[in-house]
Protein backbone atom coordinates (compact mmCIF):
# COMPACT_ATOMS: atom_id res chain seq x y z
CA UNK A 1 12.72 6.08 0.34
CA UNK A 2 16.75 6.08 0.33
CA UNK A 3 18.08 3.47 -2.35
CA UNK A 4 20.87 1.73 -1.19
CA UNK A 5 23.79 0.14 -3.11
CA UNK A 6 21.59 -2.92 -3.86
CA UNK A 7 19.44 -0.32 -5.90
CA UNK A 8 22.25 -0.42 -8.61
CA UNK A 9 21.67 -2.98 -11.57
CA UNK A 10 22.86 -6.50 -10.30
CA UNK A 11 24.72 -9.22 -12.14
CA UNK A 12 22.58 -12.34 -13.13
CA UNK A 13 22.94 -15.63 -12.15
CA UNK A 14 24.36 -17.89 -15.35
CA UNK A 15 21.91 -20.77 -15.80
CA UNK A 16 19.19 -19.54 -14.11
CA UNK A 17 15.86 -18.27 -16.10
CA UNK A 18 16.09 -14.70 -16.59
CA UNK A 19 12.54 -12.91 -17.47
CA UNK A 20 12.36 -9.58 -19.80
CA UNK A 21 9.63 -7.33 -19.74
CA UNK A 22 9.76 -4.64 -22.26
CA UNK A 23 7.26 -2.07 -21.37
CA UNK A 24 5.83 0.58 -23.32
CA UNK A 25 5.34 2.63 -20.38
CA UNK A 26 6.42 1.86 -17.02
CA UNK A 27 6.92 4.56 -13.74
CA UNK A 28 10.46 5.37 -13.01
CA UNK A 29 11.45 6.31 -9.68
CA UNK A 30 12.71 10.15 -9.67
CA UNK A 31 15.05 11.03 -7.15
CA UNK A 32 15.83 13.97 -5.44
CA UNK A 33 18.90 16.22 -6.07
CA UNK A 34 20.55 14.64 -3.83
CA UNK A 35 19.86 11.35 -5.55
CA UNK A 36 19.07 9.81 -1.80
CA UNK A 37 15.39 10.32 -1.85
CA UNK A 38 12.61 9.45 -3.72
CA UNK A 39 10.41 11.75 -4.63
CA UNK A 40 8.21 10.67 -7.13
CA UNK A 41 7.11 8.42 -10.30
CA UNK A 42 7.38 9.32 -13.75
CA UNK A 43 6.46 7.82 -16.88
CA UNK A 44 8.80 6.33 -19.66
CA UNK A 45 9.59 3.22 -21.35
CA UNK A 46 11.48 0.60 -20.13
CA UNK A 47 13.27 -2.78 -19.89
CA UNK A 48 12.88 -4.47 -16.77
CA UNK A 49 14.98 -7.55 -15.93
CA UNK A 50 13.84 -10.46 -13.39
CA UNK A 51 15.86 -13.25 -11.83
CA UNK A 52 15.01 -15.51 -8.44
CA UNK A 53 12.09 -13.00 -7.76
CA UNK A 54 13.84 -10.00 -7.64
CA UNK A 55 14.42 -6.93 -10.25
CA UNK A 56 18.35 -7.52 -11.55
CA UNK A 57 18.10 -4.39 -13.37
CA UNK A 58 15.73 -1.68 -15.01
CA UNK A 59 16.81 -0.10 -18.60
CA UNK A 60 15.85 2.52 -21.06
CA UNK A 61 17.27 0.61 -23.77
CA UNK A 62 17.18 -3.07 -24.66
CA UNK A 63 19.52 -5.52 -22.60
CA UNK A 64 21.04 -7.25 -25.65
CA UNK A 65 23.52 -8.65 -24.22
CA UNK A 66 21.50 -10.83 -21.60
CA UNK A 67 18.89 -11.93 -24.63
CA UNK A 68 21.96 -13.04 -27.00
CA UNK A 69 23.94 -14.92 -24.49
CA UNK A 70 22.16 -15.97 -21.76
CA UNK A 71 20.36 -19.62 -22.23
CA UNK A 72 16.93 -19.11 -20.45
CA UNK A 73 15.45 -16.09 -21.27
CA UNK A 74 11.86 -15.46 -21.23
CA UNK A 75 11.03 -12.36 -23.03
CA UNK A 76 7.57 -10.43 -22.30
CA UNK A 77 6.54 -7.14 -24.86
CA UNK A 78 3.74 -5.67 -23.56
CA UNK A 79 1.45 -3.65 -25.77
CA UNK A 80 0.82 -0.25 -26.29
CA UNK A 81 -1.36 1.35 -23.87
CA UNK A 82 -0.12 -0.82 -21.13
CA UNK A 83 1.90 0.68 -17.79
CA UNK A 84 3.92 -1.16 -15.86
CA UNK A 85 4.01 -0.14 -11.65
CA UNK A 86 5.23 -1.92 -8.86
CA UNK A 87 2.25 -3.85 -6.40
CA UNK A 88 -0.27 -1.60 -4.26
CA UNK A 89 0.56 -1.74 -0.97
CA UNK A 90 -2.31 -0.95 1.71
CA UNK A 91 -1.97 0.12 5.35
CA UNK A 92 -5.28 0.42 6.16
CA UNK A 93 -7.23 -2.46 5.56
CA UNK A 94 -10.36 -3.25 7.65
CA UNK A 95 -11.17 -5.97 5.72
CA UNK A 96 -13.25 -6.93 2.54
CA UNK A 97 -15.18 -9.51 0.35
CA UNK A 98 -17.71 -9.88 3.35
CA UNK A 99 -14.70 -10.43 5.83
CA UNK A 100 -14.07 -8.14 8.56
CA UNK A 101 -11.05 -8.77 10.64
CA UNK A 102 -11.86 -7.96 14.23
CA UNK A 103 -14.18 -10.90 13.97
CA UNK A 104 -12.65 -13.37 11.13
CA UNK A 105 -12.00 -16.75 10.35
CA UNK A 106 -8.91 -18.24 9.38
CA UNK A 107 -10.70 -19.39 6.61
CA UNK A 108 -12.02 -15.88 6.11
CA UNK A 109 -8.87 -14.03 6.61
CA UNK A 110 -7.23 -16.74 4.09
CA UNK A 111 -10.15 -15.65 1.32
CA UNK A 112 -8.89 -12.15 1.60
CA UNK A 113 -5.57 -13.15 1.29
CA UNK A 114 -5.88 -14.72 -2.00
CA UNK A 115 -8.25 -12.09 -3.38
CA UNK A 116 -6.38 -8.97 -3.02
CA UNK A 117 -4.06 -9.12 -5.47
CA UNK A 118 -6.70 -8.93 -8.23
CA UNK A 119 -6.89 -5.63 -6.97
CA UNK A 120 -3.21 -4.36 -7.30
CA UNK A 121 -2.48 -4.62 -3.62
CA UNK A 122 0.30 -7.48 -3.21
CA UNK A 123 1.27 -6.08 -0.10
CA UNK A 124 -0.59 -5.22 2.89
CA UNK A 125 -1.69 -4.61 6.65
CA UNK A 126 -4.87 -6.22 7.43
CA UNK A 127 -6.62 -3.52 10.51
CA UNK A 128 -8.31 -3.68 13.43
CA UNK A 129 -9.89 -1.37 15.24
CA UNK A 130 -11.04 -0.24 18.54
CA UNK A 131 -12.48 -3.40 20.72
CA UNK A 132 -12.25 -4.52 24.39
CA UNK A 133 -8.22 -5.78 24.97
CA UNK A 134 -9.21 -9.00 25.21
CA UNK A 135 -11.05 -8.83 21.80
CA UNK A 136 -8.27 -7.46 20.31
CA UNK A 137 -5.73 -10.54 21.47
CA UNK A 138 -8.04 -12.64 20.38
CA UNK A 139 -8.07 -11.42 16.79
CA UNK A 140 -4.71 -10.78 17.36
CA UNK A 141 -3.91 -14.39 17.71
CA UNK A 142 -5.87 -15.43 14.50
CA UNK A 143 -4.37 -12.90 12.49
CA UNK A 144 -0.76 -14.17 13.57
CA UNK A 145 -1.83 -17.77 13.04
CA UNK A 146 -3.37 -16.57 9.65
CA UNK A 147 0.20 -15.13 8.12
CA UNK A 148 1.83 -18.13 8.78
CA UNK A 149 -0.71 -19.95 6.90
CA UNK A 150 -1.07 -17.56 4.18
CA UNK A 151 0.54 -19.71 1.67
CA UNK A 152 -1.63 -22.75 2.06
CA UNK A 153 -4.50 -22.57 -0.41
CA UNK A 154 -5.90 -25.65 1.03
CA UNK A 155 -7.68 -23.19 3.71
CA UNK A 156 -9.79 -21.97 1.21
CA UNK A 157 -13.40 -23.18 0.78
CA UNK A 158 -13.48 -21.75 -3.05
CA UNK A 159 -11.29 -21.24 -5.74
CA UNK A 160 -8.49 -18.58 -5.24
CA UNK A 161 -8.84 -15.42 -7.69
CA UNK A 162 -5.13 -15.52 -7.69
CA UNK A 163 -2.07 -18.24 -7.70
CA UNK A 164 -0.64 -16.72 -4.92
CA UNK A 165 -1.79 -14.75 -1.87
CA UNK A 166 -0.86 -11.01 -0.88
CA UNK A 167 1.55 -10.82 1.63
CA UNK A 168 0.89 -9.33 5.38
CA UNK A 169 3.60 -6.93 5.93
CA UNK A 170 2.43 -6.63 9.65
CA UNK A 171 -0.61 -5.74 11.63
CA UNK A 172 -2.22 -2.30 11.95
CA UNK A 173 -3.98 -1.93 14.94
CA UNK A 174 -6.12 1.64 14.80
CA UNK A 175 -6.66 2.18 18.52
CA UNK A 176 -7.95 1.23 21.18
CA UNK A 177 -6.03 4.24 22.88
CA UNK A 178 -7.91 7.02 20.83
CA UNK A 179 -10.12 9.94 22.09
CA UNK A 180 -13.46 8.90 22.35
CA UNK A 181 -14.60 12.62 21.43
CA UNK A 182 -13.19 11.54 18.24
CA UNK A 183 -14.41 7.81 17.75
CA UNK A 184 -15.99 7.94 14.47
CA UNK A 185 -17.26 4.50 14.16
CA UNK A 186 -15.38 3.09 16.78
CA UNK A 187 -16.94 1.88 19.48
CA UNK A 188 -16.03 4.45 22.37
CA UNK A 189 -17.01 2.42 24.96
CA UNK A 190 -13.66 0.12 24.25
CA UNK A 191 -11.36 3.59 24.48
CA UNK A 192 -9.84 2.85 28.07
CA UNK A 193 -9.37 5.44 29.97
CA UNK A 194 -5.84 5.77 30.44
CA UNK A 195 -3.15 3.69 28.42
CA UNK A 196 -2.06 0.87 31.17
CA UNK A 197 1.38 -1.00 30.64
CA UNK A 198 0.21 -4.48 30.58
CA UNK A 199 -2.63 -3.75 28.26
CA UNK A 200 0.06 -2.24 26.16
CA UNK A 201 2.25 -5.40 26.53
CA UNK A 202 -0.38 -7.52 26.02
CA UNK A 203 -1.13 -6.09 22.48
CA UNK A 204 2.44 -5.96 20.82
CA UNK A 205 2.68 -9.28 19.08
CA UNK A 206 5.25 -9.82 16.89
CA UNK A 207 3.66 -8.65 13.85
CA UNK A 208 2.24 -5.57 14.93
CA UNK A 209 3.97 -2.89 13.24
CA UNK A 210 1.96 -0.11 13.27
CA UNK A 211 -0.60 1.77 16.07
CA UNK A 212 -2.46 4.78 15.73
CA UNK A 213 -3.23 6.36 19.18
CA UNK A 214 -4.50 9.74 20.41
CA UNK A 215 -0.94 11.94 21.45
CA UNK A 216 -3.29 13.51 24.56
CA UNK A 217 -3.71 10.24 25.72
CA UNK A 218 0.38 9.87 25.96
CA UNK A 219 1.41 13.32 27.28
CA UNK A 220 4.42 11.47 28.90
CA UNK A 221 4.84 10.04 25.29
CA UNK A 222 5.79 7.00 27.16
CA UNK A 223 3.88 4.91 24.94
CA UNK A 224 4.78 6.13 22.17
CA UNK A 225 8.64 5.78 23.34
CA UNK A 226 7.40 1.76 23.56
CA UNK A 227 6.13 1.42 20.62
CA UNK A 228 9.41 3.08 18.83
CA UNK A 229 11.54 0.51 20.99
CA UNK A 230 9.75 -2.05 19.34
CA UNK A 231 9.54 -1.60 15.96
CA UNK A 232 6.26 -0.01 15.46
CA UNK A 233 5.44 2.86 13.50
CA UNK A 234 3.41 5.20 16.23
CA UNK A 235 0.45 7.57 14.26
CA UNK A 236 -1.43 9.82 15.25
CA UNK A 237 -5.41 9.37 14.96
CA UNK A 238 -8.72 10.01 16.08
CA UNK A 239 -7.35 12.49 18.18
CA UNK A 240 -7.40 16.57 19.07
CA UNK A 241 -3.52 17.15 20.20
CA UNK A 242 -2.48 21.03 21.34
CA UNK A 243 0.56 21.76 19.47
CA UNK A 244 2.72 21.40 21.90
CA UNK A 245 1.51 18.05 23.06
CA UNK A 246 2.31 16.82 19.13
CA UNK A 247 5.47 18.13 18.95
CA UNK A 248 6.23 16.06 22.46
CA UNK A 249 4.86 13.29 20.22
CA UNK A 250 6.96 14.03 17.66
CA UNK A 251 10.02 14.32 19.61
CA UNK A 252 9.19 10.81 21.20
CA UNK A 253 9.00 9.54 17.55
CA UNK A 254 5.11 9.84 16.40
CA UNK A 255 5.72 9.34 12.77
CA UNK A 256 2.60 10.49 10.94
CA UNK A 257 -1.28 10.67 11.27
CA UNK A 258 -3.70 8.55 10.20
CA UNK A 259 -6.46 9.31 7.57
CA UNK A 260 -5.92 13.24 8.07
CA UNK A 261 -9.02 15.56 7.76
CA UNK A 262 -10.93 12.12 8.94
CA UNK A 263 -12.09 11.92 13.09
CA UNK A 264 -10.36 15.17 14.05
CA UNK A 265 -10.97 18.61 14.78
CA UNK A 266 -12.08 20.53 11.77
CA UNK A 267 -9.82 23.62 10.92
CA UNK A 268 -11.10 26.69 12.40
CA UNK A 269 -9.38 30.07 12.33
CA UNK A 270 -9.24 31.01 15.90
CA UNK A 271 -8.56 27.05 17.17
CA UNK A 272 -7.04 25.43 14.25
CA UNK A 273 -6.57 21.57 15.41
CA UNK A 274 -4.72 19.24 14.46
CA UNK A 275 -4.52 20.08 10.42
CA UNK A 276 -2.69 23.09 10.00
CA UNK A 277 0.53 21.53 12.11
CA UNK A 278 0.47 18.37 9.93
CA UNK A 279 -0.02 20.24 7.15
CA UNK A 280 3.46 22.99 7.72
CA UNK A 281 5.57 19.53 9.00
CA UNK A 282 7.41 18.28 6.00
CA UNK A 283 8.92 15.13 8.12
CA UNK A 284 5.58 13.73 9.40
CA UNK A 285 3.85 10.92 7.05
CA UNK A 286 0.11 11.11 6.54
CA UNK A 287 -2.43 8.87 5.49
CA UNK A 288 -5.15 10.33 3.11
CA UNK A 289 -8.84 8.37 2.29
CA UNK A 290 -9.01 9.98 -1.14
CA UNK A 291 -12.46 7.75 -2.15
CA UNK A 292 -14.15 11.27 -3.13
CA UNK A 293 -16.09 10.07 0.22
CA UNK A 294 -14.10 10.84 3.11
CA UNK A 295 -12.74 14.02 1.77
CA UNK A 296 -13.73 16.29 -0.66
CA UNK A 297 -10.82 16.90 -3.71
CA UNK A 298 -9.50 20.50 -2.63
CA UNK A 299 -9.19 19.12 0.64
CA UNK A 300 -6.64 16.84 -0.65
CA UNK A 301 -4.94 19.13 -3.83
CA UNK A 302 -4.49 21.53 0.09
CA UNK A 303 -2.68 18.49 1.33
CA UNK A 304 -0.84 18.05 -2.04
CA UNK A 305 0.08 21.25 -2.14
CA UNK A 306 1.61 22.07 1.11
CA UNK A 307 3.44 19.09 1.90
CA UNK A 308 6.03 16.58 0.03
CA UNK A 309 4.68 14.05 -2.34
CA UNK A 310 7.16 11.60 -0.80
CA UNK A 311 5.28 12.16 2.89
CA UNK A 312 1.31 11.39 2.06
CA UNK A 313 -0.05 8.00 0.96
CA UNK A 314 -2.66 6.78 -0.21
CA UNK A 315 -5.06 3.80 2.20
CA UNK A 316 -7.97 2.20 1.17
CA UNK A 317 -9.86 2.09 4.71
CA UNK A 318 -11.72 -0.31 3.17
CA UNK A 319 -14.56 -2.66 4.96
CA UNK A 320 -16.28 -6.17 4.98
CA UNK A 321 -18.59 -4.29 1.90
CA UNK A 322 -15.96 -3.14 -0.48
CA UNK A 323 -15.79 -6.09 -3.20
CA UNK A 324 -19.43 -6.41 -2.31
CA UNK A 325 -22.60 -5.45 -4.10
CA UNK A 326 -24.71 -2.31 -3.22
CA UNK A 327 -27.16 -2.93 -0.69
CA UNK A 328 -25.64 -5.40 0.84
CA UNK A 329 -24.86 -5.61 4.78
CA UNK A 330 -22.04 -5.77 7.33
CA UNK A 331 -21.21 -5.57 11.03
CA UNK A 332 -18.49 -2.96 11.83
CA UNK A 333 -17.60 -1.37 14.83
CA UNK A 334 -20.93 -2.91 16.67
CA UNK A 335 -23.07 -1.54 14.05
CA UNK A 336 -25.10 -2.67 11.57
CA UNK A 337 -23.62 -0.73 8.18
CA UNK A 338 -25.16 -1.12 4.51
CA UNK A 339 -23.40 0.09 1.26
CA UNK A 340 -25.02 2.69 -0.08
CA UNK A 341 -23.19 3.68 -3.73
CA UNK A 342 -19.43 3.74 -2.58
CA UNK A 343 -19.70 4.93 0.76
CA UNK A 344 -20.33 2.40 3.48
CA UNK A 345 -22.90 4.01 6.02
CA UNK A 346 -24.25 2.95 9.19
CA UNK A 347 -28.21 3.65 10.31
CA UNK A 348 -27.64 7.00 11.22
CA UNK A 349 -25.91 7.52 7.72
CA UNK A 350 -22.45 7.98 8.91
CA UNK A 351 -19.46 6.93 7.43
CA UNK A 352 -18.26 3.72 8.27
CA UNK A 353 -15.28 3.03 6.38
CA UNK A 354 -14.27 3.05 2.71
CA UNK A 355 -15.71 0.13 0.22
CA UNK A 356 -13.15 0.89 -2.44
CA UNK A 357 -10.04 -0.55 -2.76
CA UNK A 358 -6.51 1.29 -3.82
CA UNK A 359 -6.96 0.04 -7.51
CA UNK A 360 -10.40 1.76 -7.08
CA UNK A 361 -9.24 4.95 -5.59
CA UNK A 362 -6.44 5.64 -7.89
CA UNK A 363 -8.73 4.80 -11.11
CA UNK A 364 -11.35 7.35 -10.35
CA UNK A 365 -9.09 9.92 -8.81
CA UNK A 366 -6.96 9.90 -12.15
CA UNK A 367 -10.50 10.07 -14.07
CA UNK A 368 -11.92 12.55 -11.73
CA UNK A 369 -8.87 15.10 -11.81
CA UNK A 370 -7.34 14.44 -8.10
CA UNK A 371 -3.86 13.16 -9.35
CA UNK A 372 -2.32 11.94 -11.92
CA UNK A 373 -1.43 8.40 -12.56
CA UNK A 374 1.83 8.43 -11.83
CA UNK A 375 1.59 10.42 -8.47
CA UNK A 376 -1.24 7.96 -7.07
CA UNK A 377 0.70 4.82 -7.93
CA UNK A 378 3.84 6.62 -6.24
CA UNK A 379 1.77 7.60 -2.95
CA UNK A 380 0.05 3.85 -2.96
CA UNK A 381 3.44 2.32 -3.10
CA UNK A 382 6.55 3.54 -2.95
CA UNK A 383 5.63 6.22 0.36
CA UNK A 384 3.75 3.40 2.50
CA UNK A 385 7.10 1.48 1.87
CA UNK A 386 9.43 4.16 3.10
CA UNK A 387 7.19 4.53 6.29
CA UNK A 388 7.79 1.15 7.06
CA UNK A 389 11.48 1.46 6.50
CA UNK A 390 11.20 3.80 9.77
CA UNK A 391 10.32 1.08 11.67
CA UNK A 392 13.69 -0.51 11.73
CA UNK A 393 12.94 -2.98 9.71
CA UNK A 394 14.93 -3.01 6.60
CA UNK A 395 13.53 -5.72 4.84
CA UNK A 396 10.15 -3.42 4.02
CA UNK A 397 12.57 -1.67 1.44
CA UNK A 398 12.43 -4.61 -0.89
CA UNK A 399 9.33 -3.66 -2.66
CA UNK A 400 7.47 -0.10 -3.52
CA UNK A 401 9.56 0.96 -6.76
CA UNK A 402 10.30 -0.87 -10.22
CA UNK A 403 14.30 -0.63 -9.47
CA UNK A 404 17.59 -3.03 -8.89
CA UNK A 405 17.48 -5.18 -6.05
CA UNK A 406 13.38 -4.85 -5.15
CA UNK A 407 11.01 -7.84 -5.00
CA UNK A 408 9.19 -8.02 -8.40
CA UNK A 409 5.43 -7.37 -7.19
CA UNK A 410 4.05 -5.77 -10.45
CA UNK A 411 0.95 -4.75 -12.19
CA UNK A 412 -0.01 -4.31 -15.87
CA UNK A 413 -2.36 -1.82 -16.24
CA UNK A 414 -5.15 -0.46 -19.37
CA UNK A 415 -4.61 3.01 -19.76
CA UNK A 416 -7.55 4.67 -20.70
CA UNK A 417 -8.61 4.92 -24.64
CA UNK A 418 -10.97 7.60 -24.02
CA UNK A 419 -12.46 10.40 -21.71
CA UNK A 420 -14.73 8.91 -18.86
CA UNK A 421 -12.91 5.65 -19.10
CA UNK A 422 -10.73 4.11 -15.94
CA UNK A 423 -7.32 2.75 -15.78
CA UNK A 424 -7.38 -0.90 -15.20
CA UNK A 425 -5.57 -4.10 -13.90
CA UNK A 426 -4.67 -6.80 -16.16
CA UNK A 427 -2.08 -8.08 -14.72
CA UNK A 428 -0.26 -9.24 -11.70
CA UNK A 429 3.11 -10.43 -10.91
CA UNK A 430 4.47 -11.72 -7.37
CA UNK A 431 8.25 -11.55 -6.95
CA UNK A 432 8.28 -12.53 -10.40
CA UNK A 433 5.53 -14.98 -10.88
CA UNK A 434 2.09 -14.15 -12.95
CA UNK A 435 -0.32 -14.52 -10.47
CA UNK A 436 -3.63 -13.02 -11.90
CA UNK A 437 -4.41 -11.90 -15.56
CA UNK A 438 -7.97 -10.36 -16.00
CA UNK A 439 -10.88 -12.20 -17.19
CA UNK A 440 -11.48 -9.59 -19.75
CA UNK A 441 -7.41 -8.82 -20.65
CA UNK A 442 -7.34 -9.36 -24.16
CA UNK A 443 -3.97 -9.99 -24.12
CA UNK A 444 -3.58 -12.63 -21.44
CA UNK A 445 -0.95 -14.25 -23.59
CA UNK A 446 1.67 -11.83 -23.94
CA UNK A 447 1.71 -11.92 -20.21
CA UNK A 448 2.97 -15.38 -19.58
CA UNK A 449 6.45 -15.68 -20.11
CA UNK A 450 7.78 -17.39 -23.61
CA UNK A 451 10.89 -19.05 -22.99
CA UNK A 452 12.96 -18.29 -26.01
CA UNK A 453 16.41 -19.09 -27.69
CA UNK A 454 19.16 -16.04 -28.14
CA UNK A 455 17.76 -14.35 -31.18
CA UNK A 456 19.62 -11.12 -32.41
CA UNK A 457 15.86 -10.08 -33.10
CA UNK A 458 15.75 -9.30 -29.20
CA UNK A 459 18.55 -6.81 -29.49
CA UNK A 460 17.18 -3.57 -30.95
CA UNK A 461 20.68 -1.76 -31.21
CA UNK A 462 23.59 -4.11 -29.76
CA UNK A 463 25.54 -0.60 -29.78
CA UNK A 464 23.64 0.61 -26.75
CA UNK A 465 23.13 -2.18 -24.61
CA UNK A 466 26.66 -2.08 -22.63
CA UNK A 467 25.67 1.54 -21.44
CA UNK A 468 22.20 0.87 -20.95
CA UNK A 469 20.49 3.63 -18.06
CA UNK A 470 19.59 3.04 -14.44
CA UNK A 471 16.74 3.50 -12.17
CA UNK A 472 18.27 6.46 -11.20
CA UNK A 473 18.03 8.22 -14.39
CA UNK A 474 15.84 11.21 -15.10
């Protein structure tokens, strides 16, 4: 992600409330040494400053000046053992809490909605995959209906976990035009057989800003030049390219693949697929299912290792079942598929989608040795933000990072205490709002703003407040 010049610490607004967190860990963005590119997360502590839903400013030291002499100042400390991250943001989402969307409700879709941010994710692109065209506009049409909805809790036929629902940052729509050789649970029978122009057409509504396709089923790469045109990020998926035909793709603007190791050709010495060229292309964005499932975790410290933190992220793939109990049942993809531990299996035992969630994914990855905190939050954030930046849509750099000028989607997290436990959400803010505090936080105060009066106790050293460091910072 590039930070522009709104990603420098902005001035506040007089009169209007200011919020202060002061964190005792939160992830700073790192930047490359060009100081154009984001690279990563690390760990530090922190100031972070809020006004009209948006970050103002993010210091290392306290901002005494705002807390003496501004009038409406609500100051938050958070305790020890406590992170602060920016919102999850999810790219893959199938669907979840018994809700699948290639055959929801609005009502349905709307439960999702206000559910998913008690699971980190504030931002996200609700799924669908392979079905007949029509199908597809039909759900289409709900889904469309459904965002511009999203904010009306009255939908709801039970209480919202949260006061405010995650946002849909566009539609994902994971085929239809994928290789049936290569369908994994989708059905193949709804693969056409060659990509047709109004079918196309008839699928790009306005929100749709992502597709993964097959590349051999565009070796003109003329869909994939339509796509580009309008503002949708083209991946590659469920697919077997040569390496030439990718590197048409890639020329056409393909901008990554989707779930990588999943529903393509194994590597094999003597005809190596798909992998290896993803793998050696530092530009290309991948998604990765890291649910200890999908893949196994050398498959993904390979990925790790050979290519740029800043170019894999981190999806969910998630399912009707995840949020659900084990045993229980779902319809995906035509079939009949049961959760069976955390993998989501249909009668013949194949995967069928993930039933974790990010929060899920990045807790027992950290525990389990596949990344560290910092690195999972980065590649479940920041990098799914910068992919949608590609799209030409310049909005979709307002959120992924904890710096100047961002939307304040944030999470409070419980590091772990001791080995074998998991990092865990209490907390959720929403451009700048609480919007879900943990049943079991035991600090559920401390996490509602306290409006407060200048006090010089708020200033820890007034000496270092007028030079206090940026984002930017190491």
């Amino acid at each position: 992600m590039t930070l522009s010049p709104v990603n420098q610490r902005l001035a506040p607004t007089p009169l209007a409330p200011l919020t202060v967190i002061n964190a005792p860990q939160l992830l700073w963005p790192q930047m490359d040494a060009t100081g154009q590119q984001m690279i990563g997360f690390k760990a530090g502590p922190g100031w972070v400053v809020i006004q009209h839903g948006r970050i103002l400013d993010v210091t290392k030291s306290s901002p005494a000046s705002l807390l003496l002499n501004h009038d409406n100042v609500s100051l938050i400390t958070l305790p020890q053992g406590t992170v602060l991250t920016p919102g999850l943001i999810d790219l893959q989402l199938n669907g979840a809490f018994g809700v699948s969307f290639n055959n929801a409700s609005l009502k349905q879709v709307a439960q999702v909605l206000w559910h998913l941010p008690q699971n980190g994710v504030t931002r996200f692109m609700p799924t669908l995959i392979s079905a007949p065209v029509t199908d597809l506009m039909c759900s289409l049409q709900l889904l469309e209906e459904a965002a511009s909805l999203s904010h009306d809790a009255t939908m709801l036929d039970t209480p919202a976990a949260c006061s405010r629902p995650a946002e849909m940052i566009g539609i994902h729509l994971e085929g239809p035009f994928l290789n049936p050789r290569f369908s994994g649970i989708h059905p193949a029978e709804a693969m056409p057989a060659q990509i047709l122009e109004p079918e196309l057409k008839a699928l790009l509504w306005p929100r749709v800003k992502m597709m993964t396709l097959a590349p051999e089923r565009d070796e003109s790469c003329k869909t994939i030049e339509q796509l580009v045109a309008a503002n949708v990020v083209p991946m590659a998926g469920h697919c077997n390219p040569t390496p030439e035909t990718l590197q048409r793709a890639i020329h056409a603007g393909l901008k990554g693949v989707t779930h990588l190791f999943n529903a393509m050709a194994p590597f094999h010495h003597r005809s190596p697929g798909l992998i290896p060229d993803v793998l050696m292309n530092d530009e290309l964005f991948c998604s990765v299912i890291a649910d200890g499932e999908h893949i196994a975790q050398n498959a993904y410290k390979l990925l790790a290792h050979c290519k740029p933190a800043q170019k894999t992220f981190l999806v969910s793939d998630a399912m009707a079942l995840a949020g659900m109990r084990i045993g229980d049942t779902a319809t995906f993809g035509g079939q009949h598929i049961t959760r069976v531990g955390n993998r989501a299996v249909n009668g013949a035992g194949q995967l069928a989608g993930s039933v974790l969630m990010l929060n899920e994914i990045i807790a027992l990855g950290v525990r389990n040795g596949w990344f560290s905190f910092a690195q999972a939050v980065f590649q479940a954030s920041a990098v799914p933000a910068a992919l949608m930046k590609t799209a030409d849509t310049a909005n979709r750099a307002e959120f992924g990072a904890l710096a100047p000028g961002m939307l304040a989607d944030m999470l409070v997290w419980q590091a772990p205490s001791a080995p074998g436990e998991l990092f865990e959400i209490m907390g959720v803010w929403q451009q700048g709002e609480p919007s879900f505090i943990a049943p079991n936080c035991t600090f559920a105060n401390m996490l509602r703003p306290q409006v407060s009066q200048a006090d010089e106790n708020y200033a820890t050293d007034a000496t270092t407040t007028e030079t206090a460091e940026t984002v930017g910072a190491a």
